[in-house]
Protein backbone atom coordinates (compact mmCIF):
# COMPACT_ATOMS: atom_id res chain seq x y z
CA UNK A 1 188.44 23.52 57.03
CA UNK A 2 190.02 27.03 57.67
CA UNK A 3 193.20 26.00 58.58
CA UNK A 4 193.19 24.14 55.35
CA UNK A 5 191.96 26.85 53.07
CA UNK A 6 194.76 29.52 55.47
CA UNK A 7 196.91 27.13 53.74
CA UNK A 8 195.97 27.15 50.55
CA UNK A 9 195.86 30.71 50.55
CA UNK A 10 199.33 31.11 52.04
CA UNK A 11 201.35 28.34 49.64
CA UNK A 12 199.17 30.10 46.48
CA UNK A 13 200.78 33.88 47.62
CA UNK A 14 204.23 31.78 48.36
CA UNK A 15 203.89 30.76 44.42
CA UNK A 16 203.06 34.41 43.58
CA UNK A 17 205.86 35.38 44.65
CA UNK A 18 208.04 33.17 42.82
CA UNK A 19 206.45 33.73 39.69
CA UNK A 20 206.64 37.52 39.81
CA UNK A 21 210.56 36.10 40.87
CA UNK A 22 211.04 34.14 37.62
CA UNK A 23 209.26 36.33 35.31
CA UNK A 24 211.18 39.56 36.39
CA UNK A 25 214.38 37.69 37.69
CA UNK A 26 214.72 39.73 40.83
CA UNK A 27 217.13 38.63 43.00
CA UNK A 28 215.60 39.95 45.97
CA UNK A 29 212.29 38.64 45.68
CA UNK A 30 214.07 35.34 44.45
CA UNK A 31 215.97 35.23 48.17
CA UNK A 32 212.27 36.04 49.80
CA UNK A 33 210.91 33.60 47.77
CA UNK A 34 213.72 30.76 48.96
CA UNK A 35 213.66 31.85 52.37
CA UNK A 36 208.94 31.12 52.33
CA UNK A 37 209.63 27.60 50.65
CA UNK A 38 212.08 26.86 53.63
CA UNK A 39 210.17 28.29 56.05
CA UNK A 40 207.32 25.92 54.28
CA UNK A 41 209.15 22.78 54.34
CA UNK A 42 210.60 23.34 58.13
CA UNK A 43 207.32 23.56 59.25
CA UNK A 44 205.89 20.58 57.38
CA UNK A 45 208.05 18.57 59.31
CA UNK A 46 208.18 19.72 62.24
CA UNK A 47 203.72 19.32 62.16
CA UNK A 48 204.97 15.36 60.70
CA UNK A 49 206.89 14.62 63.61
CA UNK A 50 204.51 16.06 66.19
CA UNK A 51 201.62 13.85 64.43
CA UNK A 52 204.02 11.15 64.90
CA UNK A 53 204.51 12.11 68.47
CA UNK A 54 201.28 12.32 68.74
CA UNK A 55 199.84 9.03 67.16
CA UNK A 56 199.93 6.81 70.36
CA UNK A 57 198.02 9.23 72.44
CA UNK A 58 195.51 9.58 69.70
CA UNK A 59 195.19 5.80 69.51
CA UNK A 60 194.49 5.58 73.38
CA UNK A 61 191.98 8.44 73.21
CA UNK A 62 189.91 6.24 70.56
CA UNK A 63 190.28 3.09 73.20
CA UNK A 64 188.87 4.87 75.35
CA UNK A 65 186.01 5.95 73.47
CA UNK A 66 185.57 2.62 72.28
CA UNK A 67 185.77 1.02 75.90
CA UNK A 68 183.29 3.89 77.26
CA UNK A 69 180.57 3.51 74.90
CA UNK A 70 180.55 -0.72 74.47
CA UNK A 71 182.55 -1.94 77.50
CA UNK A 72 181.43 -0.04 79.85
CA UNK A 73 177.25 0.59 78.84
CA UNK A 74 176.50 -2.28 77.08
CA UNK A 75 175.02 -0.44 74.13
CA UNK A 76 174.38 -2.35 71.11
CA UNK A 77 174.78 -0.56 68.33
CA UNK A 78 171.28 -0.19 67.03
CA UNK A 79 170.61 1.65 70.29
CA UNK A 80 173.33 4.38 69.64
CA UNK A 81 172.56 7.50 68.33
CA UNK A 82 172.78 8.18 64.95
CA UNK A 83 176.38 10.69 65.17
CA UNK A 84 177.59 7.37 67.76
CA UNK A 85 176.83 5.13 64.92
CA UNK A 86 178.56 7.64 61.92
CA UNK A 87 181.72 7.89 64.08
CA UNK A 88 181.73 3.82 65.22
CA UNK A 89 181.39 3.03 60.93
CA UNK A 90 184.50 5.83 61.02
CA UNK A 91 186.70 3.91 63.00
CA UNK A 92 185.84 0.35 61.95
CA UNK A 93 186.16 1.36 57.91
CA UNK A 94 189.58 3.32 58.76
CA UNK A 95 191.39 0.92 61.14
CA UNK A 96 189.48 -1.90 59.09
CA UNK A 97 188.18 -3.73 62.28
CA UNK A 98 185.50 -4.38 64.25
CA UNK A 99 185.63 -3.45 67.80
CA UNK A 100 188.66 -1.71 69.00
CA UNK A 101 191.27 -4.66 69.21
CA UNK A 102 188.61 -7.40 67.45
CA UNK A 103 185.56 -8.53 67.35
CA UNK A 104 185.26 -9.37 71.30
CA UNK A 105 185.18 -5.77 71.55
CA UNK A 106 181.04 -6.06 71.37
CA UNK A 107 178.72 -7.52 73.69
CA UNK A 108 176.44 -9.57 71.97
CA UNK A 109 176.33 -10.24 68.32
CA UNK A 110 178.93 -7.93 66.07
CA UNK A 111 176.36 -5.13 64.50
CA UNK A 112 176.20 -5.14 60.66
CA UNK A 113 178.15 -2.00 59.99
């Protein structure tokens, strides 16, 4: 949450800037104001391709997870605390699944989440 309001703030002063550079047509602050929205759009790519680096490693942290709390303890999920059981609905809603890989993933009977 503050690295997303840091943002805000900083692409809100970035458009500041070139308004005050449009409405007084200052070439200066018009160069200063290029030079933030390249600076802007550098980084945004280079955070895109680390996330893309990144997304395998992610998706064996959540394995995992996954294997350590069903595989491996044999908890049904009615027995799992209630943050276990927010952050199990999490992953089944967003990778639209249930279980890791499929439904084998669960001992027993697939819980009702």
């Amino acid at each position: 949450a503050v690295v997303s309001t840091q943002s805000t703030g900083i692409i809100l002063v970035v458009g500041g800037i070139g308004w005050f550079a449009g409405f007084t047509g200052n070439i200066k602050v018009c160069r200063i104001y290029v030079g933030l929205l390249i600076i802007i759009v550098v980084l945004q790519a280079g955070f895109a391709v680390l996330e893309f680096m990144k997304k395998p490693q992610v998706g064996e942290e959540i394995e995992v997870y996954m294997n350590q709390t069903f595989l491996a303890n044999g908890t049904s999920y009615e027995d799992m605390s209630n943050s276990t059981q927010q952050i199990v609905d999490f992953i089944q809603e967003n990778l639209e699944c249930c279980g890791f890989e499929n439904a084998t993933d669960w001992f027993g009977e697939v819980p009702a989440s």
